[in-house]
C-alpha atoms as a PDB file:
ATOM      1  CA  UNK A   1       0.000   0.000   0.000  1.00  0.00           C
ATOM      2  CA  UNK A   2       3.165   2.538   0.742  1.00  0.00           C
ATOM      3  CA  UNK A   3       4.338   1.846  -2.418  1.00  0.00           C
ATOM      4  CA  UNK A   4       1.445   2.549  -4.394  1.00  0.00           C
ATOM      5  CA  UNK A   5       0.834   6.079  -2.241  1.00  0.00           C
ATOM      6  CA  UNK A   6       4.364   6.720  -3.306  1.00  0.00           C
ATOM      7  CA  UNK A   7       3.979   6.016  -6.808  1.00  0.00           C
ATOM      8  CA  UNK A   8       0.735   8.313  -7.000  1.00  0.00           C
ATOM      9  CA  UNK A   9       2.659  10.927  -5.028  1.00  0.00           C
ATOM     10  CA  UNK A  10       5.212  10.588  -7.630  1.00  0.00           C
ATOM     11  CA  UNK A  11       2.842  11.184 -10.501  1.00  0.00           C
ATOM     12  CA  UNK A  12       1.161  13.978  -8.772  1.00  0.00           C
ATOM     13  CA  UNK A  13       4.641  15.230  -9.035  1.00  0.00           C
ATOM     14  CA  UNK A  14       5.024  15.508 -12.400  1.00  0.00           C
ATOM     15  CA  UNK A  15       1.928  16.385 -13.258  1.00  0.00           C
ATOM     16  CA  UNK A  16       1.743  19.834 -11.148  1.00  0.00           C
ATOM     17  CA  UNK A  17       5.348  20.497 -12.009  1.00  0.00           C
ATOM     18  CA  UNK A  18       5.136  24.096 -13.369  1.00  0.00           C
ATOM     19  CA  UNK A  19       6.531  24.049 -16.636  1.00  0.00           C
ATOM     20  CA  UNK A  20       4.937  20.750 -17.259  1.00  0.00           C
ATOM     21  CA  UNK A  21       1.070  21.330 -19.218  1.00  0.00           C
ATOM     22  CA  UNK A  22      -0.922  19.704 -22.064  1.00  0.00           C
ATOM     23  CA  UNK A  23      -1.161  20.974 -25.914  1.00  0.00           C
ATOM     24  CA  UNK A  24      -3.118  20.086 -28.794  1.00  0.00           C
ATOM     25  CA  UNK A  25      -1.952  19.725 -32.320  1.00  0.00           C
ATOM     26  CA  UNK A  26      -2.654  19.593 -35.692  1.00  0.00           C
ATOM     27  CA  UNK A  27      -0.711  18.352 -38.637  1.00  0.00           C
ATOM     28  CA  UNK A  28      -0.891  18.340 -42.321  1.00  0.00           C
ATOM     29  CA  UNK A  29       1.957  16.540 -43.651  1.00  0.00           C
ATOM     30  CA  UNK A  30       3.003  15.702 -47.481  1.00  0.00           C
ATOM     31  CA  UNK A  31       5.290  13.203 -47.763  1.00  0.00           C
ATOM     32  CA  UNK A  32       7.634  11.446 -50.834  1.00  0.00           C
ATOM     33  CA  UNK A  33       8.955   8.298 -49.812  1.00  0.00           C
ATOM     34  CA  UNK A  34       9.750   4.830 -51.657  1.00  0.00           C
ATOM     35  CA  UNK A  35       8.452   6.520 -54.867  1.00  0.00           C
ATOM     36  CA  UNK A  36       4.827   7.066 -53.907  1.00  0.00           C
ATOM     37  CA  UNK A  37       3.308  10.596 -52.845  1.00  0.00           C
ATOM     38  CA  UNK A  38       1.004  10.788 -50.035  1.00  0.00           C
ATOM     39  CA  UNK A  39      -0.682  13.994 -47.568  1.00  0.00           C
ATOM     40  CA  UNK A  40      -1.282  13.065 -43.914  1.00  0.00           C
ATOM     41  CA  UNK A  41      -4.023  15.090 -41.930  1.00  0.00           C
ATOM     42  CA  UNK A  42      -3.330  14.805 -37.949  1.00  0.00           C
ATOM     43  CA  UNK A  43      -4.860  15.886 -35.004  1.00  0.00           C
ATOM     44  CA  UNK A  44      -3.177  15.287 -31.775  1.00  0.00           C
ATOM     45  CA  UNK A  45      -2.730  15.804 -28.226  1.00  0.00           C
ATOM     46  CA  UNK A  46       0.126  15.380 -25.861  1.00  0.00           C
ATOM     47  CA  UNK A  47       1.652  16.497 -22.575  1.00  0.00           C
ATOM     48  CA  UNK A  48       4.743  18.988 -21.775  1.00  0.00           C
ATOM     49  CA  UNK A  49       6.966  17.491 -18.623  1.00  0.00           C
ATOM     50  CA  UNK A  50       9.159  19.970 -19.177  1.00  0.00           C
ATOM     51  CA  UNK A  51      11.291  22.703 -20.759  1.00  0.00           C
ATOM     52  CA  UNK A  52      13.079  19.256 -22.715  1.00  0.00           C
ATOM     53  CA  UNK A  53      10.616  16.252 -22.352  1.00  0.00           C
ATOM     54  CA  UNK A  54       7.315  15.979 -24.265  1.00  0.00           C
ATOM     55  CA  UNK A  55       4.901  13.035 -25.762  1.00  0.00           C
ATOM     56  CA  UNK A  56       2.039  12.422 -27.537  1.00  0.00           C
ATOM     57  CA  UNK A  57      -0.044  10.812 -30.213  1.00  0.00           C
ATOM     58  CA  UNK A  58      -2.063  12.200 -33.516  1.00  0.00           C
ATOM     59  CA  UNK A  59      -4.878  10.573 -34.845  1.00  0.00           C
ATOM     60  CA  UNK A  60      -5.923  11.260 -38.660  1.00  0.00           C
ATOM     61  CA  UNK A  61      -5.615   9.871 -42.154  1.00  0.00           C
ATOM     62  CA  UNK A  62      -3.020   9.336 -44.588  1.00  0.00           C
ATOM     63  CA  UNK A  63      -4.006   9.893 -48.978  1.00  0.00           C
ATOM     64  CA  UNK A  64      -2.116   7.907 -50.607  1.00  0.00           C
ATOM     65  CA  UNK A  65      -2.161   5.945 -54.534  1.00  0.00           C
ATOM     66  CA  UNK A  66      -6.459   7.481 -54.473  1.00  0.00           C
ATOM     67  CA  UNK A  67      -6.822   5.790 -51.205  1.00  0.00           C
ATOM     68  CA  UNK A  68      -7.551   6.924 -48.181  1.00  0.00           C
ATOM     69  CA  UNK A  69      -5.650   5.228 -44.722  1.00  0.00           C
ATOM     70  CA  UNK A  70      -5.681   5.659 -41.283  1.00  0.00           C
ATOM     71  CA  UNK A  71      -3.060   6.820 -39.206  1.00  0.00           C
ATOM     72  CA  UNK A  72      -1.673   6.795 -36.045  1.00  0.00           C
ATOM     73  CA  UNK A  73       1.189   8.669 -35.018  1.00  0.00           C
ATOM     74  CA  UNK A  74       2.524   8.543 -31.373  1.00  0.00           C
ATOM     75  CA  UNK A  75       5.651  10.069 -30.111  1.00  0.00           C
ATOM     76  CA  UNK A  76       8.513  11.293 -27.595  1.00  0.00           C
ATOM     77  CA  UNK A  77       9.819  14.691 -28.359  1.00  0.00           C
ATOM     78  CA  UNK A  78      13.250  15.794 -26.767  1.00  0.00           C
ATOM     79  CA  UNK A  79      14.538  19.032 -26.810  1.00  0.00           C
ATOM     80  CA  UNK A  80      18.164  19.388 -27.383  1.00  0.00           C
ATOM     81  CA  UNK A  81      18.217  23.323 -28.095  1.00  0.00           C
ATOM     82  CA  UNK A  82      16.763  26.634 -27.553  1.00  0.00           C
ATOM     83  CA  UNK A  83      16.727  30.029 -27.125  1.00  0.00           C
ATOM     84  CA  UNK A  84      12.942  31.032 -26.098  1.00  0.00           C
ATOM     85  CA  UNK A  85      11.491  31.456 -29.183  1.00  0.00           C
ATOM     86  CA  UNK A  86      13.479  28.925 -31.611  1.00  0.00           C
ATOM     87  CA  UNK A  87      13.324  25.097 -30.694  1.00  0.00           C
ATOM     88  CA  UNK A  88      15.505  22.288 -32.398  1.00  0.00           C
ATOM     89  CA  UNK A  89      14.013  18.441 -31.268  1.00  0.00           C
ATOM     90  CA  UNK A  90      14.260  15.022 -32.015  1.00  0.00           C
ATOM     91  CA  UNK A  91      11.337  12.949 -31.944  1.00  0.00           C
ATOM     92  CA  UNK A  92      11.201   9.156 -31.450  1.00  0.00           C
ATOM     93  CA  UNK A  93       8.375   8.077 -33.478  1.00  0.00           C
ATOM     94  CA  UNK A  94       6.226   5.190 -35.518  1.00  0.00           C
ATOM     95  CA  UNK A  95       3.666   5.871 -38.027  1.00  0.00           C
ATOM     96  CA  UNK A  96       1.107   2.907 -38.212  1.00  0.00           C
ATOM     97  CA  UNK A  97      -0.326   3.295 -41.401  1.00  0.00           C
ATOM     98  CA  UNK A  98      -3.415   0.463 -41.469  1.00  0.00           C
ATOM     99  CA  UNK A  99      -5.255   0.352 -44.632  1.00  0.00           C
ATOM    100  CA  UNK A 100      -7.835  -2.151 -46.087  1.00  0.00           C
ATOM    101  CA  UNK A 101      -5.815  -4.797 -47.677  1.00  0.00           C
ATOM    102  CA  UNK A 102      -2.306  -3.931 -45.727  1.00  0.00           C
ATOM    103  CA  UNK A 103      -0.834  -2.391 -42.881  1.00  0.00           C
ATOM    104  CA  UNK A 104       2.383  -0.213 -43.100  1.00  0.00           C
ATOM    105  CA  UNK A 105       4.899   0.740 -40.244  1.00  0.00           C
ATOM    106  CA  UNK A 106       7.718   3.249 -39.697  1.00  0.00           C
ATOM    107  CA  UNK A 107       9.719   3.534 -36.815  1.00  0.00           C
ATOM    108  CA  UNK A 108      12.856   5.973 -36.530  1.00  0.00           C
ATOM    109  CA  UNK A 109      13.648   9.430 -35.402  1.00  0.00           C
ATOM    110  CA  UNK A 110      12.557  12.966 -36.829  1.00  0.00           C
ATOM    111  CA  UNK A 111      14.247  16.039 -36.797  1.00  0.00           C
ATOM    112  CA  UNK A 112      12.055  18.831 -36.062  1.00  0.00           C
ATOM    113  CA  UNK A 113      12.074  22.585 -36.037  1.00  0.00           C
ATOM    114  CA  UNK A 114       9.581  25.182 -33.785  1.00  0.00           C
ATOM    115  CA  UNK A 115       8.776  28.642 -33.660  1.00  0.00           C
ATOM    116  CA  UNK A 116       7.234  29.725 -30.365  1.00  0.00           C
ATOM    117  CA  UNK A 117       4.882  32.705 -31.855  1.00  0.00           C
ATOM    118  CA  UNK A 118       3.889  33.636 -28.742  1.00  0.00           C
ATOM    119  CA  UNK A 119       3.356  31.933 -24.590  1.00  0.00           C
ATOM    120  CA  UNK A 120       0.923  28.958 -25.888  1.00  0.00           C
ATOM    121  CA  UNK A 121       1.298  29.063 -29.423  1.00  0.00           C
ATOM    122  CA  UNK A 122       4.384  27.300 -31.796  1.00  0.00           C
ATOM    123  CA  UNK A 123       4.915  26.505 -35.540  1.00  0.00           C
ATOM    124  CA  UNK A 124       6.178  23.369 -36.271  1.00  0.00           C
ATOM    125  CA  UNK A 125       8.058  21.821 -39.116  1.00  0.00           C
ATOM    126  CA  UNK A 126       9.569  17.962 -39.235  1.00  0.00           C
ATOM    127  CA  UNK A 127      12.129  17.851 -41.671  1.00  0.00           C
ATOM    128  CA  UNK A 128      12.373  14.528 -42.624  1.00  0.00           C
ATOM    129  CA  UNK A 129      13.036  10.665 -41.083  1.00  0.00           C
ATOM    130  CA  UNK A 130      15.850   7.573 -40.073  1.00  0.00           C
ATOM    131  CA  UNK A 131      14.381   4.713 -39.557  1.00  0.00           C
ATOM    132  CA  UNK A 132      12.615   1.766 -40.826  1.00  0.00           C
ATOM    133  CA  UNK A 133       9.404   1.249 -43.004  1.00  0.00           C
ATOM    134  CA  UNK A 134       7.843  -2.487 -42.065  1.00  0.00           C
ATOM    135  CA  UNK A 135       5.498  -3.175 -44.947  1.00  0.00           C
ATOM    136  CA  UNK A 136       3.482  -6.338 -44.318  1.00  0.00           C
ATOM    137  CA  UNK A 137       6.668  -7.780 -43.572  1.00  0.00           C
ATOM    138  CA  UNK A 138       9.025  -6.762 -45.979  1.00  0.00           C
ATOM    139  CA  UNK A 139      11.678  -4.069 -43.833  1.00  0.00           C
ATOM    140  CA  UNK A 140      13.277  -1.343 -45.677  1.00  0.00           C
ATOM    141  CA  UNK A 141      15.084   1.777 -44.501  1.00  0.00           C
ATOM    142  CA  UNK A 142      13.296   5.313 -44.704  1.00  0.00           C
ATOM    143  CA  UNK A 143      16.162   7.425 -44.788  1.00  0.00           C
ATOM    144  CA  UNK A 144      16.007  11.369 -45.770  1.00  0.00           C
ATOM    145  CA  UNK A 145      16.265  14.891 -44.245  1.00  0.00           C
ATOM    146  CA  UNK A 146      14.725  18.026 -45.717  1.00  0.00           C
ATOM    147  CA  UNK A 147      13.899  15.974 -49.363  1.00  0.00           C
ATOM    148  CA  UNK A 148      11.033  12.843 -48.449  1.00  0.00           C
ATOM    149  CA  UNK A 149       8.505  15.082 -46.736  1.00  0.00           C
ATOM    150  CA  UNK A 150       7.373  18.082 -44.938  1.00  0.00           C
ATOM    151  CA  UNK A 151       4.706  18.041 -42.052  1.00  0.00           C
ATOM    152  CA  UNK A 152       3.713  21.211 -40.399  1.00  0.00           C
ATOM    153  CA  UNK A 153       2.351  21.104 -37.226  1.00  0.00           C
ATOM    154  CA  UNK A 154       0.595  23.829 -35.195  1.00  0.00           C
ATOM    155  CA  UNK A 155       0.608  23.726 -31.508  1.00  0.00           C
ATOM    156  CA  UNK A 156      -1.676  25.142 -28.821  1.00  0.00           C
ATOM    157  CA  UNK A 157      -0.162  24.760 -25.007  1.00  0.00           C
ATOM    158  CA  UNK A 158      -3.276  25.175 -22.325  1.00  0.00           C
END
């Protein structure tokens, strides 16, 4: 019983630490990548820890080859520099891409660029992807910065 009042108290922790709050998101991505052209449109949630540590998850659908997908997107975003209004990050993230006759994965990291416009409001721009694309089996690498794809994200903070 201790352990689990310490584990809440822990949680409570984080969760009223002062830099730490929740955002909302929304994405609209276009994306060139193992010669097919697709546009993503995302919205998402997630929660701030702190000035460095951030996750979440978008929700949308993917166009692709006349068809439409869904697609789920989550993600940990680290902050490795700043200076109050310009943000560099790298995200860890996976892209399940599930359609009606297959399901595609990518897992890697993306490099990412924000513009705080103001207190609860940043531009966002991803600027490509390293990883892997699993495509009902078959594994190839997804490999490209600033040329496969551009998503821009917008950003509230509550």
């Amino acid at each position: 019983m201790k352990r689990i009042v310490l584990v809440l108290l822990v949680l409570a922790g984080f969760c009223v630490n002062a830099n730490a709050q929740f955002f909302a998101t929304g994405t609209l991505g276009f994306n060139y990548r193992n010669d097919a052209f697709s546009m993503k449109v995302l919205p998402g949630a997630g929660y701030e820890f702190n000035d460095r540590w951030a996750v979440g998850a978008e929700i949308g659908v993917k166009y692709a080859a006349k068809h439409a997908r869904g697609l789920i997107n989550p993600y940990l975003r680290f902050n490795f520099w700043n200076n109050e209004k310009v943000f560099l990050d790298l995200k860890a993230a996976s892209d399940i891409d599930f359609g009606k006759h297959y399901t595609n994965v990518f897992a890697g990291l993306k490099p990412s660029l924000r513009y705080a416009v103001n207190d609860q409001l940043q531009l966002a721009v991803d600027m490509g992807a390293l990883g892997v694309d699993i495509n009902d089996g078959d594994v190839s690498p997804a490999l490209g910065l600033f040329i496969n794809g551009v998503d821009l994200t917008l950003i509230y903070k509550f």
